[in-house]
Protein backbone atom coordinates (compact mmCIF):
# COMPACT_ATOMS: atom_id res chain seq x y z
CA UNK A 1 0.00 0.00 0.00
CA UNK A 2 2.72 2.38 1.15
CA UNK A 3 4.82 1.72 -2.20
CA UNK A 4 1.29 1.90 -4.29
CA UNK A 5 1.37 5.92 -2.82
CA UNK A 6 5.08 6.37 -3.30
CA UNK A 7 5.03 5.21 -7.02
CA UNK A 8 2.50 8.19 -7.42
CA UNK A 9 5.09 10.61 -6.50
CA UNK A 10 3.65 12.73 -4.02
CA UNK A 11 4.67 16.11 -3.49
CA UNK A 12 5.09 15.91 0.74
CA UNK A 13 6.04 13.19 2.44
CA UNK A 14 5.42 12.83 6.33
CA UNK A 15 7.56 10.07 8.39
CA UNK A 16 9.31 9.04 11.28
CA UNK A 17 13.51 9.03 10.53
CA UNK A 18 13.67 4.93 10.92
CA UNK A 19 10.72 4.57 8.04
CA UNK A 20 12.01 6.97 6.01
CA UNK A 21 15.32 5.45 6.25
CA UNK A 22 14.67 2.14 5.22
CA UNK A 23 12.72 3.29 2.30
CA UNK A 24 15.64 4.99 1.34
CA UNK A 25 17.58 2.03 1.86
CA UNK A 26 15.07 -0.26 -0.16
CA UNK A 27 14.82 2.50 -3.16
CA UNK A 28 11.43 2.81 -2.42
CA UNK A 29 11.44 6.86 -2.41
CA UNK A 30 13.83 9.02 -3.34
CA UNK A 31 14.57 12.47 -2.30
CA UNK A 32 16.99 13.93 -5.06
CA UNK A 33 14.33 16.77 -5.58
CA UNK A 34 13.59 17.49 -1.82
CA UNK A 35 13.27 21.39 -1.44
CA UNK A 36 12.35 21.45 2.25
CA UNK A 37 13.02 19.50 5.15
CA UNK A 38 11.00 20.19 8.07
CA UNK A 39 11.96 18.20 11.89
CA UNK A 40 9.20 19.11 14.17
CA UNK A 41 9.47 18.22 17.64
CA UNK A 42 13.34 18.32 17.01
CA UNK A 43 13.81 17.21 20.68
CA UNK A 44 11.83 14.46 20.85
CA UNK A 45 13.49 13.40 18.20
CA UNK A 46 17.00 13.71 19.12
CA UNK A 47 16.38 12.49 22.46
CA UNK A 48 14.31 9.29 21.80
CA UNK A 49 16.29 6.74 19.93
CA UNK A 50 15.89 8.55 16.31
CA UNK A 51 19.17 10.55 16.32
CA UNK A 52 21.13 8.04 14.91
CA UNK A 53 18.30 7.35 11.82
CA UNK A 54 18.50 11.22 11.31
CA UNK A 55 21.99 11.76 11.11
CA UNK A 56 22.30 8.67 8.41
CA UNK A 57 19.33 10.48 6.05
CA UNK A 58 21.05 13.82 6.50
CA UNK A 59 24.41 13.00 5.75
CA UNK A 60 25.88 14.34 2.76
CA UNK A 61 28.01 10.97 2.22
CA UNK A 62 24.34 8.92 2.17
CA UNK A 63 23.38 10.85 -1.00
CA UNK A 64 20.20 10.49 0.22
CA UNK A 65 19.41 14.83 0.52
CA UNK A 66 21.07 16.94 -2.04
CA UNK A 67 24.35 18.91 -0.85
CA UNK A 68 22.57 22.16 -2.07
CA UNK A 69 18.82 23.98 -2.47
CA UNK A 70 17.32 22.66 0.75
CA UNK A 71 15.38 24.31 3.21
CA UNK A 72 15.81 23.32 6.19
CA UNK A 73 13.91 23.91 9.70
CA UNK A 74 13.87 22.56 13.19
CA UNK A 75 11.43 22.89 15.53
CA UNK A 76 10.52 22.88 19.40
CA UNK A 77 8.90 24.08 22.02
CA UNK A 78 12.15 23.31 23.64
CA UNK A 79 15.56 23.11 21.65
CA UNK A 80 18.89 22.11 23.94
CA UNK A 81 22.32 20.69 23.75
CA UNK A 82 20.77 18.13 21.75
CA UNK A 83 20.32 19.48 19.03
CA UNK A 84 23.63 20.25 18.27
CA UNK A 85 24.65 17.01 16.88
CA UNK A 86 22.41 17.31 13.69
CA UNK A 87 21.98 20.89 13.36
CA UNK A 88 25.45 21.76 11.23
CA UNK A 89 24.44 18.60 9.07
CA UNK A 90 21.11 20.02 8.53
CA UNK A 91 21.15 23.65 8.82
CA UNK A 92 23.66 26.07 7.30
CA UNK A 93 24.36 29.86 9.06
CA UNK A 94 21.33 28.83 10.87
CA UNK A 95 18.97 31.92 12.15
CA UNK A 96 17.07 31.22 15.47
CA UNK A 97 14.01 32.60 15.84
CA UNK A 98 11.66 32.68 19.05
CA UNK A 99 7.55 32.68 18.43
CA UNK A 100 6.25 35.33 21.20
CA UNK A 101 3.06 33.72 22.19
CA UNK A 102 1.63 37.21 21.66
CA UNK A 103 2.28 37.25 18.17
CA UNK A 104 2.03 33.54 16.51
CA UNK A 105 2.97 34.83 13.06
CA UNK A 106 6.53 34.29 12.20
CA UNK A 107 7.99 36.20 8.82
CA UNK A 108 11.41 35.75 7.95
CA UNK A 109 12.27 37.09 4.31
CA UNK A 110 15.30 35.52 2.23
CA UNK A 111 16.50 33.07 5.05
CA UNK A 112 18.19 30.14 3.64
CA UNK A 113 17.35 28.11 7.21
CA UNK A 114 15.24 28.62 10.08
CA UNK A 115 15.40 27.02 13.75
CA UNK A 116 12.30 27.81 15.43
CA UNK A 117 11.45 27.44 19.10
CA UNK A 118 8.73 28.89 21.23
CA UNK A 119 9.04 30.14 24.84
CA UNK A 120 7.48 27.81 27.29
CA UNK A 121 6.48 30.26 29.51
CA UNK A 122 5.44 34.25 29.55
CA UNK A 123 4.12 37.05 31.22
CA UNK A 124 0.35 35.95 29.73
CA UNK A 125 0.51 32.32 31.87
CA UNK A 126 0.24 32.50 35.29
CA UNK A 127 1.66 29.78 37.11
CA UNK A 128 0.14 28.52 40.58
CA UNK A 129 0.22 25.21 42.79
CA UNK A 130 -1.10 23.77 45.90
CA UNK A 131 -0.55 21.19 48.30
CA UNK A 132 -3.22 18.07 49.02
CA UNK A 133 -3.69 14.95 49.86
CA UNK A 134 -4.33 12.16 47.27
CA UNK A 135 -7.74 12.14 48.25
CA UNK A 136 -8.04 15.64 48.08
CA UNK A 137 -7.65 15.92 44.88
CA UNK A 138 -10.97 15.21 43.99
CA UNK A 139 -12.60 17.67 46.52
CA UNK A 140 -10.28 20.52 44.82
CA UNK A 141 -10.94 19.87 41.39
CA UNK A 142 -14.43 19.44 42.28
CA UNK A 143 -14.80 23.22 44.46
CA UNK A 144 -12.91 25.00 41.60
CA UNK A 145 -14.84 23.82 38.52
CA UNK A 146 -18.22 23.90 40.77
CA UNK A 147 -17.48 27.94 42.41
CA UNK A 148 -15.87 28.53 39.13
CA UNK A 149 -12.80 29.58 40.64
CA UNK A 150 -11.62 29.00 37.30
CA UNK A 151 -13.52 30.30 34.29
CA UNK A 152 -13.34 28.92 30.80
CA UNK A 153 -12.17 25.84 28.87
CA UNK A 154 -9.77 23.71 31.27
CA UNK A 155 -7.35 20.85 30.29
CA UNK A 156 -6.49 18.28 32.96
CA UNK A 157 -3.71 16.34 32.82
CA UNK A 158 -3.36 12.69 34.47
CA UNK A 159 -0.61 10.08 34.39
CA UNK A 160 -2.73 7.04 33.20
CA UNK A 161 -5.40 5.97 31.36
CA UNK A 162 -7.25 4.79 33.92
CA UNK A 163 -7.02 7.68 36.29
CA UNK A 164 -8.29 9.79 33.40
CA UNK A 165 -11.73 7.67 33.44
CA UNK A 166 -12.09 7.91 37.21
CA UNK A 167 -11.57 11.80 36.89
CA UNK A 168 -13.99 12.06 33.99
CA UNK A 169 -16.70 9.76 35.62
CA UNK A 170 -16.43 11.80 38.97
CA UNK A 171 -17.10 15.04 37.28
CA UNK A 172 -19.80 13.76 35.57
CA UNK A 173 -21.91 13.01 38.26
CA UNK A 174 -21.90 16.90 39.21
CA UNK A 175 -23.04 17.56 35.53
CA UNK A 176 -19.52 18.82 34.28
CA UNK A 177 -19.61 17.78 30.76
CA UNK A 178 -16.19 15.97 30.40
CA UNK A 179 -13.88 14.45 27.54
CA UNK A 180 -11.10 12.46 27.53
CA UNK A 181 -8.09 12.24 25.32
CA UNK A 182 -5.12 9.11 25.52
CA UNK A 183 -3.80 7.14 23.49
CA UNK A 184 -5.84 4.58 23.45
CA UNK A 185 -8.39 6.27 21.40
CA UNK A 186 -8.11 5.89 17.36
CA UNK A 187 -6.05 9.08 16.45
CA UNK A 188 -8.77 10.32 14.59
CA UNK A 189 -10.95 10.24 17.10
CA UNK A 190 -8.39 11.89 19.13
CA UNK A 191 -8.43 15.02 16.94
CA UNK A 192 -12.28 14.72 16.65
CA UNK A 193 -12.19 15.09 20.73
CA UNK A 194 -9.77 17.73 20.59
CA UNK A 195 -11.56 19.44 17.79
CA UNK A 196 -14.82 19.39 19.55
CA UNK A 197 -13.20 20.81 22.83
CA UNK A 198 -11.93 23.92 20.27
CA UNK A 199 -15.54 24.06 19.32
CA UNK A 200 -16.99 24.48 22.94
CA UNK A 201 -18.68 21.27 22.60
CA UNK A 202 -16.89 20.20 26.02
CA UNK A 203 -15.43 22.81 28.46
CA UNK A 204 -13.31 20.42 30.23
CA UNK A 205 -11.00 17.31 28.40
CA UNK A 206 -9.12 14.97 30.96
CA UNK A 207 -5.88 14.50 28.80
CA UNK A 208 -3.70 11.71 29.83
CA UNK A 209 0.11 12.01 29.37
CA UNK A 210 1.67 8.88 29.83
CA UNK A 211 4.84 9.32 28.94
CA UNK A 212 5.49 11.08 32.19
CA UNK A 213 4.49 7.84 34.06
CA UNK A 214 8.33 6.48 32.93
CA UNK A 215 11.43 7.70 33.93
CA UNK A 216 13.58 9.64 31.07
CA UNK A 217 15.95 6.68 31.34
CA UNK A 218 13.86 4.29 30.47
CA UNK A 219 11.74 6.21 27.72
CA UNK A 220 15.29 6.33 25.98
CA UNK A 221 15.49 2.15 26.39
CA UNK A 222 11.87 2.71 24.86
CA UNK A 223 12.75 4.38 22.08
CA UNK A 224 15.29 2.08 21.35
CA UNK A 225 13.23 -0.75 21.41
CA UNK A 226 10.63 0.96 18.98
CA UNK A 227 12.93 0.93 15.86
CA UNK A 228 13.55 -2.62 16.42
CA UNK A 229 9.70 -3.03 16.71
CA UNK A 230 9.47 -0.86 13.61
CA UNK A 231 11.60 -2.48 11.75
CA UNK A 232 9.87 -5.85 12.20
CA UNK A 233 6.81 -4.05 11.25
CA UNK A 234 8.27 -3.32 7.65
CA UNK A 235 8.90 -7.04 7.09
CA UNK A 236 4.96 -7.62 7.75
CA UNK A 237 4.37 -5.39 5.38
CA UNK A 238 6.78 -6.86 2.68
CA UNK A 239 5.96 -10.10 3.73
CA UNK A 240 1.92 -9.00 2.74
CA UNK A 241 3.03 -7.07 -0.27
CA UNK A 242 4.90 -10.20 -1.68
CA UNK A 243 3.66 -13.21 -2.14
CA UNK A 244 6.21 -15.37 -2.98
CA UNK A 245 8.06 -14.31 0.44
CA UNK A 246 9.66 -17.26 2.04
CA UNK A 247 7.10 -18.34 5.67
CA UNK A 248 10.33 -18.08 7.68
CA UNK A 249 10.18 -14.22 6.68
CA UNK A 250 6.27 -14.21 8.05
CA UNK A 251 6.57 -15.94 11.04
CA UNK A 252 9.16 -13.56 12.11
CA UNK A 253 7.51 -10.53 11.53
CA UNK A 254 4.51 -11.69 13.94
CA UNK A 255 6.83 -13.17 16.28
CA UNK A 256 5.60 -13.01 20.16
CA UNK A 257 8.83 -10.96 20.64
CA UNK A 258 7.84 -8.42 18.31
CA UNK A 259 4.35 -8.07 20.00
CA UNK A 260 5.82 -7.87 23.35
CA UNK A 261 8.07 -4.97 22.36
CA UNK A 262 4.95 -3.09 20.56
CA UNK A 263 2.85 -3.18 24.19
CA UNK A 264 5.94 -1.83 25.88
CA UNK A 265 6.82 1.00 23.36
CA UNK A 266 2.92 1.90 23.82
CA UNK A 267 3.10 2.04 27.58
CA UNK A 268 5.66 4.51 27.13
CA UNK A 269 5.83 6.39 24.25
CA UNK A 270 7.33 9.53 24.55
CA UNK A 271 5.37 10.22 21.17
CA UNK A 272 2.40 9.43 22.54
CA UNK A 273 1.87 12.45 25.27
CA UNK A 274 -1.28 14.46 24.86
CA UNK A 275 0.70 17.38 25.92
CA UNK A 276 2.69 17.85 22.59
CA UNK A 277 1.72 18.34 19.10
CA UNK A 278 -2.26 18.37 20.00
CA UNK A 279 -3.56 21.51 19.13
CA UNK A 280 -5.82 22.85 22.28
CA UNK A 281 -7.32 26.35 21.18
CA UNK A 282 -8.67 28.76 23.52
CA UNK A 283 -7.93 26.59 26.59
CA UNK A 284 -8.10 29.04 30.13
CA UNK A 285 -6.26 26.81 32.27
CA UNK A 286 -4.06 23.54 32.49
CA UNK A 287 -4.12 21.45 35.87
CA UNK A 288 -2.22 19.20 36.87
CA UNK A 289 -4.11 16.90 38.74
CA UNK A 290 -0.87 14.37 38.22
CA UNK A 291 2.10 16.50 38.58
CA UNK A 292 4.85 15.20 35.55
CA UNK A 293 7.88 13.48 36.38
CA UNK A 294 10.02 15.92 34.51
CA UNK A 295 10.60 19.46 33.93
CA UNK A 296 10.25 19.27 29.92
CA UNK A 297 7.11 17.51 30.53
CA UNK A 298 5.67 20.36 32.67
CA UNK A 299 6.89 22.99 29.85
CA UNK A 300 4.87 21.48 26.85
CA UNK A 301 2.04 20.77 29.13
CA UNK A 302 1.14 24.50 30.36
CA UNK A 303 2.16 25.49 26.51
CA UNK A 304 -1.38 24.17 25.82
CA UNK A 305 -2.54 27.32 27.70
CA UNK A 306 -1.91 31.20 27.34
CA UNK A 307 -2.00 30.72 23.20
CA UNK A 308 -2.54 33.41 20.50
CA UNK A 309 -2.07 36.52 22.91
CA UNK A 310 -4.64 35.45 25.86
CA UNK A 311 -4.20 34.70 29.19
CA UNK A 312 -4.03 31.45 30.66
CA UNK A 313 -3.69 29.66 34.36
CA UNK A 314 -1.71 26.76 35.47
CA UNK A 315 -2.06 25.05 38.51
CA UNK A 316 -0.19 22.17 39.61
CA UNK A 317 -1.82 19.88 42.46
CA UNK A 318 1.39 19.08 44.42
CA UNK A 319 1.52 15.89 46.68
CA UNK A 320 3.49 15.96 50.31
CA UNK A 321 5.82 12.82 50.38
CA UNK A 322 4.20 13.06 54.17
CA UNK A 323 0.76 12.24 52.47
CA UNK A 324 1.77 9.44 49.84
CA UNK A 325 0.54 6.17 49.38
CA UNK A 326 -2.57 6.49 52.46
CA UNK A 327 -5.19 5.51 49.85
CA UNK A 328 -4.26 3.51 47.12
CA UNK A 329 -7.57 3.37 45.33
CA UNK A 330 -7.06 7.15 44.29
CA UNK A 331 -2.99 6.40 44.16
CA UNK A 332 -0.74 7.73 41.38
CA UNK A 333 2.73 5.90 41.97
CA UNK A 334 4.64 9.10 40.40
CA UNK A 335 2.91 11.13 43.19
CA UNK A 336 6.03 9.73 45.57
CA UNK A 337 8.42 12.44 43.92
CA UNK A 338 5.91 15.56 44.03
CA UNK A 339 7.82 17.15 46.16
CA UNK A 340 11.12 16.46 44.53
CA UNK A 341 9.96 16.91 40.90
CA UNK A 342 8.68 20.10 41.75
CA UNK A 343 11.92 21.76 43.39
CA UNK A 344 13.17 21.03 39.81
CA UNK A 345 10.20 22.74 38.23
CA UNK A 346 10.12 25.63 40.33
CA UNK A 347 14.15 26.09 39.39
CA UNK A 348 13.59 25.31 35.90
CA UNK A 349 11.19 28.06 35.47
CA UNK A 350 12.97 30.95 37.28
CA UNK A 351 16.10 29.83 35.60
CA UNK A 352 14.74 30.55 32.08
CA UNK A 353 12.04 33.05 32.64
CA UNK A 354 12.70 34.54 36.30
CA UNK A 355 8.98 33.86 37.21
CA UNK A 356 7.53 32.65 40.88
CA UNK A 357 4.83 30.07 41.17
CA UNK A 358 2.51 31.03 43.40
CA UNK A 359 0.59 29.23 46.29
CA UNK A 360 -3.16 28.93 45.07
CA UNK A 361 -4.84 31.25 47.31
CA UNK A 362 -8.06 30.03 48.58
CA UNK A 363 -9.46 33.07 49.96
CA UNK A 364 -10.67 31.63 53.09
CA UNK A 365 -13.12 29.46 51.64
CA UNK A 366 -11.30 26.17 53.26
CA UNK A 367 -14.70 25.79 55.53
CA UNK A 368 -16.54 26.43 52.33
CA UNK A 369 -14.32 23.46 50.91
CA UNK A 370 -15.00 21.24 53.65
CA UNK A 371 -18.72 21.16 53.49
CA UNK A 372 -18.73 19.80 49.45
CA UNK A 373 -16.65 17.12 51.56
CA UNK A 374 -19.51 14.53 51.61
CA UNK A 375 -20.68 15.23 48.43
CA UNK A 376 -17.14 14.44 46.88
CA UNK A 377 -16.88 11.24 49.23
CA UNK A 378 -20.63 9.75 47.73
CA UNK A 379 -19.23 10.36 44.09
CA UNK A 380 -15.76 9.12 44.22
CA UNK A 381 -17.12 5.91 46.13
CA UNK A 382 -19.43 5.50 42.75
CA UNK A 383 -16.43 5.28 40.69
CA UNK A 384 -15.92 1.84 41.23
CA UNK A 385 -13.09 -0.09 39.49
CA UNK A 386 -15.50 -1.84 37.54
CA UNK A 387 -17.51 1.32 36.25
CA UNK A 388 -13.51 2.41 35.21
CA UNK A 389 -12.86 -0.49 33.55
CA UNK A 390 -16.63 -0.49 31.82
CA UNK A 391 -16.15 3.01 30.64
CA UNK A 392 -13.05 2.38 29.47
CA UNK A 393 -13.67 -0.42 27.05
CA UNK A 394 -17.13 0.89 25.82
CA UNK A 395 -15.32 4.46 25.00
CA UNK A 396 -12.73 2.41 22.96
CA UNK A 397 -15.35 0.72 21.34
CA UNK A 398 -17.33 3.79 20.50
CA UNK A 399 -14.36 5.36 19.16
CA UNK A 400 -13.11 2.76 17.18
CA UNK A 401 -16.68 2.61 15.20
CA UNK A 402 -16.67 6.73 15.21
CA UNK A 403 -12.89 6.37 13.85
CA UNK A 404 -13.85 4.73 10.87
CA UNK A 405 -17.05 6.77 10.34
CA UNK A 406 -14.30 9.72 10.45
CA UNK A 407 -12.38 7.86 7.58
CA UNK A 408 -15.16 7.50 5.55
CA UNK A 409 -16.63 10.67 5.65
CA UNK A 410 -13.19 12.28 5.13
CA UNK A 411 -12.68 9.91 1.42
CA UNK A 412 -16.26 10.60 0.78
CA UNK A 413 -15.10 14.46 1.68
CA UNK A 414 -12.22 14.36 -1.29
């Protein structure tokens, strides 16, 4: 199918570097009349396992990109020492150029190259946190969206799947009309969620961002793993595109192995966080209900917020070590470093931007807080494991049946 597309020579091609590189290497696509080359999310890339891939395409002893009349542009919400390592092979008398969130338009004139980044924070975003129990989560995210102590359309960010069902079912019993976004979800249903959210369809979307539920060490290992998986992937595919390939060639591409690997790069797929790349409009505020596990991950996810010249709120629930692990039916193991995780935050932030968080101020209304106690305590009892794990599967199911309904209205579309 993929060589069926390629022999019609289209005019853009969109890939990850280990795909495009073995098509390169099979002569399936060539790019001896490429004009521009565009790396978005240079970071991610050059952090997760794809550095190596890119370096190979780029290089001028491959003969794989012409030497000359290329375009060339990298680009990140956040571009470090990284980068470096591809950018001379890719980029000549490179011009870096920052996106002001109050002015998303970007016009450079008669530059050969561009690196683009955006600042992850500014004086529109207002960043706040507070300290709670586990438990207490639920109570505060109930008061705030309840007194509307926040106004507007609100992202909240969890570290698993799961969690994001309990949150969504909890709020739904107090008539908050919720989505949720992971990557479970078909990805065009994901963008038909996030699309209705832009719309004001929902006012809330429970976003979950996995990738913060691993350590940065072992996303790496992960990203490792996912060219191998990848690459096993292209033999299925040449295996079903020839028949005459030999059975030792199928069996290996559906090996057990190779199955095992694809649930583990899926657990933790860097790629796969619902804080990058997804474009939230109009959003008011980003919580953290799950605070990240690193200070990158923080960055991209209160960039969802404070877009296009408005305002926007963060707020950050922030979990005691003190208070960890005395309920594990509302548990989040990557609460355990809160405290930690945040120092690193806080530092991160006035480091590149000189700005304070603030402690949520909650204007004396803790008595106020305490008697929607009850009420909180009868809905997050409903949430039963078994409602989770029911939502869960019938929202996959729905999906998967509005996903191809998506599909075919899009062909019937062109």
């Amino acid at each position: 199918m993929i060589r069926m597309i390629l022999n019609d020579n289209p005019d853009v091609i969109i890939s990850t570097p280990s795909r495009l590189l073995q098509l390169l290497q099979n002569n399936s696509v060539s790019l001896k009349n490429l004009s521009f080359l565009a790396i978005d999310e240079a970071d991610l890339l050059l952090s997760y396992g794809h550095k190596d891939d890119l370096t190979r395409i780029v290089d001028p002893a491959s003969g794989y990109v012409p030497r000359l009349g290329v375009q060339g542009c990298l680009m990140s919400a956040t571009l470090g020492e990284d980068i470096e390592g591809v950018k001379g092979l890719v980029l000549r008398n490179p011009v870096s150029c920052s996106a002001d969130r109050s002015e998303r338009r970007v016009s450079l004139i008669n530059q050969a190259v561009l690196t683009l980044s955006e600042p992850t924070s500014s004086s529109l975003l207002t960043q706040h946190y507070t300290l709670t129990s586990e438990r207490d989560k639920f109570l505060l995210i109930y008061v705030l969206l309840k007194l509307k102590l926040i106004r507007g359309k609100s992202i909240i960010f969890v570290n698993d799947v799961e969690r994001g069902y309990r949150v969504k079912l909890f709020l739904e019993q107090f008539g908050v009309k919720t989505c949720v976004v992971n990557s479970e979800l078909p990805l065009a249903s994901r963008y038909h969620v996030v699309e209705e959210f832009n719309r004001g369809v929902y006012d809330v979307v429970v976003a979950t961002d996995e990738a913060n539920g691993v350590e940065e060490e072992e996303q790496a290992q992960e990203g490792d793993e996912a060219e191998v998986k990848e690459g096993e992937a292209v033999e299925t595919e040449e295996a079903e595109e020839t028949p005459a390939a030999g059975p030792s060639k199928r069996r290996r591409a559906a090996s057990p192995v190779a199955k095992g690997k694809a649930t583990k790069r899926r657990r933790g797929d860097p790629a796969s966080s619902m804080a990058r790349g997804i474009d939230f409009t109009s959003a008011s505020s980003v919580i953290n209900f799950d605070l990240p596990t690193t200070t990158t991950a923080y960055l991209h996810r209160v960039g969802r917020t404070a877009r296009a010249g408005h305002s926007g709120l963060a707020l950050s629930f922030i979990v005691p070590k003190k208070d960890y692990g005395k309920d594990r039916h509302v548990s989040v193991k990557s609460a355990e470093k809160d405290e930690q995780i945040w120092e690193k935050i806080k530092d991160k932030v006035k480091k590149e931007n000189g700005s304070e968080m603030k402690e949520w101020d909650w204007g004396g209304r803790k008595g106020e807080i305490e008697g929607f106690r009850y009420r909180m305590e009868d809905a997050l009892k409903a949430v039963t494991g078994k409602r989770v794990a029911d939502a869960r599967r019938e929202e996959v199911r729905r999906e998967l049946l509005n996903s191809e309904k998506l599909k075919v209205s899009h062909h019937s579309a062109l």
